[in-house]
Protein backbone atom coordinates (compact mmCIF):
# COMPACT_ATOMS: atom_id res chain seq x y z
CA UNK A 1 -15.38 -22.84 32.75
CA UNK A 2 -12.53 -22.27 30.00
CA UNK A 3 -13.96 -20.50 27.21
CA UNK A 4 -10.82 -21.64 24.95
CA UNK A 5 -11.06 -25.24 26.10
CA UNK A 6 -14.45 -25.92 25.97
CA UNK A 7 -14.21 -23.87 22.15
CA UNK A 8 -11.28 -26.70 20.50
CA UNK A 9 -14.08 -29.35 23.04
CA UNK A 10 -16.62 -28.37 20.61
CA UNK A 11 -14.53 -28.50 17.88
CA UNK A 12 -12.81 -31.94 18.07
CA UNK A 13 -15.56 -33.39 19.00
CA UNK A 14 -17.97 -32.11 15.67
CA UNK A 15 -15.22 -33.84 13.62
CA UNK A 16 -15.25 -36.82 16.03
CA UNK A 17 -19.30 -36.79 15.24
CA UNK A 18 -18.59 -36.53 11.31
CA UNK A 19 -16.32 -39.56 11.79
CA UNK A 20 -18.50 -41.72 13.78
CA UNK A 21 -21.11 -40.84 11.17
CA UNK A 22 -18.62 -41.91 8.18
CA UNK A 23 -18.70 -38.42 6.78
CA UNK A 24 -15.15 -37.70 7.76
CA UNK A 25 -13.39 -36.19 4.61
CA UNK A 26 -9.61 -36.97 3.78
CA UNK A 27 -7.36 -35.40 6.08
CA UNK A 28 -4.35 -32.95 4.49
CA UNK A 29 -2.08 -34.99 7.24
CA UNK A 30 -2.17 -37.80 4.94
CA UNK A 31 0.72 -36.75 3.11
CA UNK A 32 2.33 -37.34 6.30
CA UNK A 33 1.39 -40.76 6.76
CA UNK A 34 2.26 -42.08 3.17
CA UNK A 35 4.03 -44.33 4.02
CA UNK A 36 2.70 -45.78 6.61
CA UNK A 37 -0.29 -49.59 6.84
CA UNK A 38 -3.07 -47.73 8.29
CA UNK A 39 -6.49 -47.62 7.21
CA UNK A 40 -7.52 -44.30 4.96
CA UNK A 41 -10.62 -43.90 7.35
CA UNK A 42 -8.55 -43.57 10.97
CA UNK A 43 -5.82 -41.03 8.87
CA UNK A 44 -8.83 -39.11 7.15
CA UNK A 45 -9.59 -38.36 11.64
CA UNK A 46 -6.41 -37.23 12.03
CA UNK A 47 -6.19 -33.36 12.66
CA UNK A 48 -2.41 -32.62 12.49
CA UNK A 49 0.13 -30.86 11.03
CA UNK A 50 2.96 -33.69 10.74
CA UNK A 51 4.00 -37.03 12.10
CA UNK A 52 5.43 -37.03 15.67
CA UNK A 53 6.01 -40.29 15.01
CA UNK A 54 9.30 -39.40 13.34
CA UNK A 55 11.10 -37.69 15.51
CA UNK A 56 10.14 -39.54 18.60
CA UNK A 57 12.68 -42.53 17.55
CA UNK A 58 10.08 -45.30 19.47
CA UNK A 59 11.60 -48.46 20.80
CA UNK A 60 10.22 -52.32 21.68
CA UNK A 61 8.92 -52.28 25.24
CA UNK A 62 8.61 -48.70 25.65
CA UNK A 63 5.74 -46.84 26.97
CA UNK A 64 4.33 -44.06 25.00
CA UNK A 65 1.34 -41.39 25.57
CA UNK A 66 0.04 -39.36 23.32
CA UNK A 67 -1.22 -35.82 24.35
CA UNK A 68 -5.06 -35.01 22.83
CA UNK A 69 -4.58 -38.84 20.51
CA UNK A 70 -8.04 -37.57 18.74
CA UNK A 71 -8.97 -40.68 16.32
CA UNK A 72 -6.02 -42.54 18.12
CA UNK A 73 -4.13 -42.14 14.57
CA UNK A 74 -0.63 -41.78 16.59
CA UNK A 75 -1.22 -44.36 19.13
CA UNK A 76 -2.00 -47.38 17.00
CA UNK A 77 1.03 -46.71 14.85
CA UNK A 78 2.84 -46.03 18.43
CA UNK A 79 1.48 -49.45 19.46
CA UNK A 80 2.83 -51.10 16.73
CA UNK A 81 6.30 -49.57 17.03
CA UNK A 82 6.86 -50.55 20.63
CA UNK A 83 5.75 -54.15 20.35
CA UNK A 84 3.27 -56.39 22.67
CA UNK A 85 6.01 -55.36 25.28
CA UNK A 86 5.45 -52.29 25.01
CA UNK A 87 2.45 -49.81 25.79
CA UNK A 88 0.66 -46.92 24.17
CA UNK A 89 -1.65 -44.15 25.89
CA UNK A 90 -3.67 -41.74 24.33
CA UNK A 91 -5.25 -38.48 26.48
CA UNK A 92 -7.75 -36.81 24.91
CA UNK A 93 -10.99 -34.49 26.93
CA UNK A 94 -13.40 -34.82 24.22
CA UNK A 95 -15.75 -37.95 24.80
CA UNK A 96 -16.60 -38.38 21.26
CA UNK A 97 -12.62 -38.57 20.22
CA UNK A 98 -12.25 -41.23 22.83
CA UNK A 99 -14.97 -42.82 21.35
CA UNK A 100 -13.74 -42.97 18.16
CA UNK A 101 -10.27 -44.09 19.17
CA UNK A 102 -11.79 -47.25 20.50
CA UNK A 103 -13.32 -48.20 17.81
CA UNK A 104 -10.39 -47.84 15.51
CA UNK A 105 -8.09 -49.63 17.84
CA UNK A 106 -10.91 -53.07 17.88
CA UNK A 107 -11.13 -52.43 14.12
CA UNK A 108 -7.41 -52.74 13.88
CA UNK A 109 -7.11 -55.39 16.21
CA UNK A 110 -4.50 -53.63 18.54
CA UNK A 111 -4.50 -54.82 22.38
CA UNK A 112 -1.17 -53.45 23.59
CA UNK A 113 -2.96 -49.57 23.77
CA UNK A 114 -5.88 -47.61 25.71
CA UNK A 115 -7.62 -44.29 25.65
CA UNK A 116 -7.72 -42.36 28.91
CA UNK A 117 -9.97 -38.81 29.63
CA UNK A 118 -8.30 -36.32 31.26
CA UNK A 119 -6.93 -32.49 29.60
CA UNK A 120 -3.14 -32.07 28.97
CA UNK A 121 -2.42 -29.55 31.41
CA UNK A 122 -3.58 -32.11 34.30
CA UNK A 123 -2.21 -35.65 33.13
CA UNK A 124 -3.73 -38.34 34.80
CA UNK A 125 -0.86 -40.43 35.33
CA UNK A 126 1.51 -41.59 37.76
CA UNK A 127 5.09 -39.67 38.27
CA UNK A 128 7.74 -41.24 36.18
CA UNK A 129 5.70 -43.23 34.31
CA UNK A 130 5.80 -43.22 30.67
CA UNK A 131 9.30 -43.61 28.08
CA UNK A 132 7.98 -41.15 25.58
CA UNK A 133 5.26 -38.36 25.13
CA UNK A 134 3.98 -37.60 21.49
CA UNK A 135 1.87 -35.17 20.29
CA UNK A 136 0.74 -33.83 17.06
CA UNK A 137 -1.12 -29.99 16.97
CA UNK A 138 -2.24 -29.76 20.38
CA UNK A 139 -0.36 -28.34 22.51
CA UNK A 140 -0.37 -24.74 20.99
CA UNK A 141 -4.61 -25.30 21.60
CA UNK A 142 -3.83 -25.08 25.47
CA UNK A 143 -4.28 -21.86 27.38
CA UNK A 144 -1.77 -22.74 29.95
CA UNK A 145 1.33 -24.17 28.09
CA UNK A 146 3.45 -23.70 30.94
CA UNK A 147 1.17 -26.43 33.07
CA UNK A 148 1.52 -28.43 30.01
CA UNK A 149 5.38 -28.79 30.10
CA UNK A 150 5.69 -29.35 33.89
CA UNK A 151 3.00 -32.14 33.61
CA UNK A 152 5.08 -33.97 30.51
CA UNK A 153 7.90 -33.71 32.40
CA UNK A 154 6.49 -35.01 35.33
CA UNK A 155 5.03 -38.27 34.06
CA UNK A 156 8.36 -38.63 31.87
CA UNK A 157 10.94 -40.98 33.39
CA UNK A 158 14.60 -39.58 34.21
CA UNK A 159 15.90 -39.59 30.12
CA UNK A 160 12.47 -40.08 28.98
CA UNK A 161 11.89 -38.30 25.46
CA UNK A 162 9.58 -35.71 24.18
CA UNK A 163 8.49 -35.62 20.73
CA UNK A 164 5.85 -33.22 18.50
CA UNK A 165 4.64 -31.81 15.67
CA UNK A 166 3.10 -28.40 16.55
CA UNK A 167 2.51 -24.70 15.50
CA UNK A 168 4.45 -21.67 15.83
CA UNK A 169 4.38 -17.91 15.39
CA UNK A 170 6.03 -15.72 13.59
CA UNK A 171 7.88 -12.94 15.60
CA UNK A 172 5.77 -10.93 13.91
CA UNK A 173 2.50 -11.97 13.99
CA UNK A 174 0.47 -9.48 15.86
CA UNK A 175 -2.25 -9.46 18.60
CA UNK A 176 -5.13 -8.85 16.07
CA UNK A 177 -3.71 -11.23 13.60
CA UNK A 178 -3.59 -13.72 16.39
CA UNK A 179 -7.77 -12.75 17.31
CA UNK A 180 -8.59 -13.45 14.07
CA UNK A 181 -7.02 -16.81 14.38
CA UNK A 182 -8.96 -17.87 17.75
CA UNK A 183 -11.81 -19.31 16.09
CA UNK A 184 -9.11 -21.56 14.68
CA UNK A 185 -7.89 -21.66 18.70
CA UNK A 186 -4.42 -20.81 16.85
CA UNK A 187 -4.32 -17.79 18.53
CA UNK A 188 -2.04 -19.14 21.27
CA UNK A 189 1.00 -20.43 19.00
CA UNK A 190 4.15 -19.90 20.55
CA UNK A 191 7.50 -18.25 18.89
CA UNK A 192 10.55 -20.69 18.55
CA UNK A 193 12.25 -18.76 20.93
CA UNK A 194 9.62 -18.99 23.22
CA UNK A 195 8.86 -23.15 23.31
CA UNK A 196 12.79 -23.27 23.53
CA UNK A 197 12.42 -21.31 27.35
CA UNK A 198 9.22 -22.73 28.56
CA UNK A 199 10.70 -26.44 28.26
CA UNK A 200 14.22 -25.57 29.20
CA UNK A 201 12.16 -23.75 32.45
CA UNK A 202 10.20 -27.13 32.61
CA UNK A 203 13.82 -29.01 33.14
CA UNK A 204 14.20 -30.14 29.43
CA UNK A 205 17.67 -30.65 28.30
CA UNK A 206 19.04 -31.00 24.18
CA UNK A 207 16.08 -28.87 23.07
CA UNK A 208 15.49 -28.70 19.49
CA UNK A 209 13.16 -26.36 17.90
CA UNK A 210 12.59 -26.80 13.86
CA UNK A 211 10.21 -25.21 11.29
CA UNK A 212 9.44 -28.02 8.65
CA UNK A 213 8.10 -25.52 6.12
CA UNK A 214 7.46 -22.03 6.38
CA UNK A 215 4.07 -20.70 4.96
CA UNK A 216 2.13 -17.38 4.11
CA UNK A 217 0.31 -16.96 6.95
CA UNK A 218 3.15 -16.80 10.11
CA UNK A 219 1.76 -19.88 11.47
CA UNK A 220 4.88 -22.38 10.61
CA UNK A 221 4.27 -26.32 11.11
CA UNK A 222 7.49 -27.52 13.28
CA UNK A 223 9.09 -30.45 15.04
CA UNK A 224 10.36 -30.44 18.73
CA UNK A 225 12.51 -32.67 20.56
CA UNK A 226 14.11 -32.49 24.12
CA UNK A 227 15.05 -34.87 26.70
CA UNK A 228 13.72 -34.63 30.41
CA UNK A 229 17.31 -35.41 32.85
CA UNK A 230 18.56 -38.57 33.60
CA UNK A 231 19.23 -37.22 36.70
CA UNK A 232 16.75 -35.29 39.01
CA UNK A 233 18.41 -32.60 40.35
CA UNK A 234 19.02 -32.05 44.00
CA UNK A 235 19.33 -28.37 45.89
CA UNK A 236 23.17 -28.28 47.43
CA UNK A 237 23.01 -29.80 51.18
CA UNK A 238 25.12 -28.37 53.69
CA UNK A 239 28.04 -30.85 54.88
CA UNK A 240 26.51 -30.26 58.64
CA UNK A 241 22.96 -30.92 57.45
CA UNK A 242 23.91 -34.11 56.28
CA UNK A 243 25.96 -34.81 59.46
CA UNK A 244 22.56 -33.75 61.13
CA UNK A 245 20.43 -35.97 59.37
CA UNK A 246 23.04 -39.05 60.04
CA UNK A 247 22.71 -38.95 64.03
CA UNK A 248 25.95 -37.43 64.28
CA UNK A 249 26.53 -34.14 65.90
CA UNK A 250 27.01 -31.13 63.92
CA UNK A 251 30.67 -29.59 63.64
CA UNK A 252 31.01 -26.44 65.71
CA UNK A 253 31.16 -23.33 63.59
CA UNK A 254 34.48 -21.32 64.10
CA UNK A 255 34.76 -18.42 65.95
CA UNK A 256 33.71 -15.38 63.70
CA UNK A 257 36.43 -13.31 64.34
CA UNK A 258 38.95 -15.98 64.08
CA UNK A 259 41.00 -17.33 61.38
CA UNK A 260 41.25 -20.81 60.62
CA UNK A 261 43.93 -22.21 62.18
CA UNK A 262 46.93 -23.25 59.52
CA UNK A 263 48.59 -26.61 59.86
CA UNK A 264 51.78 -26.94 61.19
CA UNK A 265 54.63 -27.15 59.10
């Protein structure tokens, strides 16, 4: 059991429940969807704090996934962007959201995207697997963001992209102010500084970390980018290791005590 999970569960999924019921209210992320041909009714779901969708610079024939899609707001835009070539994927743990995703992806008519169950710390997908991850005001909900960053960049594929809107602290925001922002499940935000090191310790390269707007309350609305490597790294292999592992036989080490010899001149 995960108290702070199974709290943003119960949550997600009374808003989910208000939605189904067509009692969802409009959503203060619509500002960040003005421009955008989607119904009022799947952006009035939408529980953000921006649009990941512009920084995440989607492509035709990509694959995308979305980390805790909610009302699937992100993926049918996603699904649009990338084309019937391409695929989008939204994760989300809370039955009800999944639920509701569906039905606003038949509504809209969209085949080229799918709602999978699973939590973001524990992504049920393959290795290497997906072009882009998205995700708009959920990652600072998990308890365990360091699981989270290892799992994007293990479904990414070498140069894959990450791209989010999420929430950060203030340097100065304190342990109590942070309690009184659990029942919120805000309580977890990150610093800048902080995201910057967990990704770059994940194996993200070209990290960008950026506030969009600072408010009263040290809980800032920002934008992250960073790039998983186009190259997995390999540990340093010992020239008679790989002689080894050819069939050949290893090079006899020289004598400790003696010098190399020199070349003749």
């Amino acid at each position: 059991m995960n108290p702070d999970r199974d709290a943003v569960r119960a949550r997600y999924a009374t808003a989910a429940r208000r939605a189904l019921d067509g009692r969802a209210t409009e959503s203060p992320a619509s500002v960040h969807y003005a421009g955008e041909a989607v119904p009022a009714e799947v952006v009035a779901t939408s529980l953000g704090c921006g649009n990941p969708l512009a920084v995440a610079d989607l492509r035709p024939g990509e694959t995308v996934l979305d980390l805790g899609s909610g009302g699937g707001l992100d993926v049918l835009l996603s699904a649009r962007r990338v084309g019937s070539a391409g695929r989008a994927i939204g994760l989300d743990m809370t039955d009800e959201m999944l639920t509701l995703a569906r039905r606003h992806a038949e509504q809209a008519g969209v085949t080229n995207a799918e709602f999978v169950k699973g939590t973001i710390e524990r992504i049920p997908l393959p290795d290497a697997s997906v072009d882009v991850v998205i995700s708009n005001c959920v990652i600072v909900l998990s308890a365990d963001k360091q699981a989270v960053f290892a799992e994007i960049a293990r479904v990414l594929r070498p140069g894959g992209r990450l791209g989010v809107t999420d929430i950060l602290a203030d340097d100065s925001l304190t342990e109590a102010e942070r309690k009184t922002r659990a029942a919120e499940c805000l309580g977890g935000a990150l610093t800048a500084d902080d995201y910057r090191s967990l990704l770059r310790d994940a194996g993200f390269v070209d990290v960008e970390v950026r506030l969009t707007h600072k408010t009263n309350e040290k809980l800032h609305p920002a934008i992250i980018r960073a790039v998983a490597p186009a190259v997995v790294p390999m540990l340093p292999v010992h020239a008679d290791e790989v002689l080894s592992i050819g069939g050949l036989p290893r090079r006899p080490h020289p004598h400790p005590h003696r010098p190399p010899s020199r070349p003749l001149a």
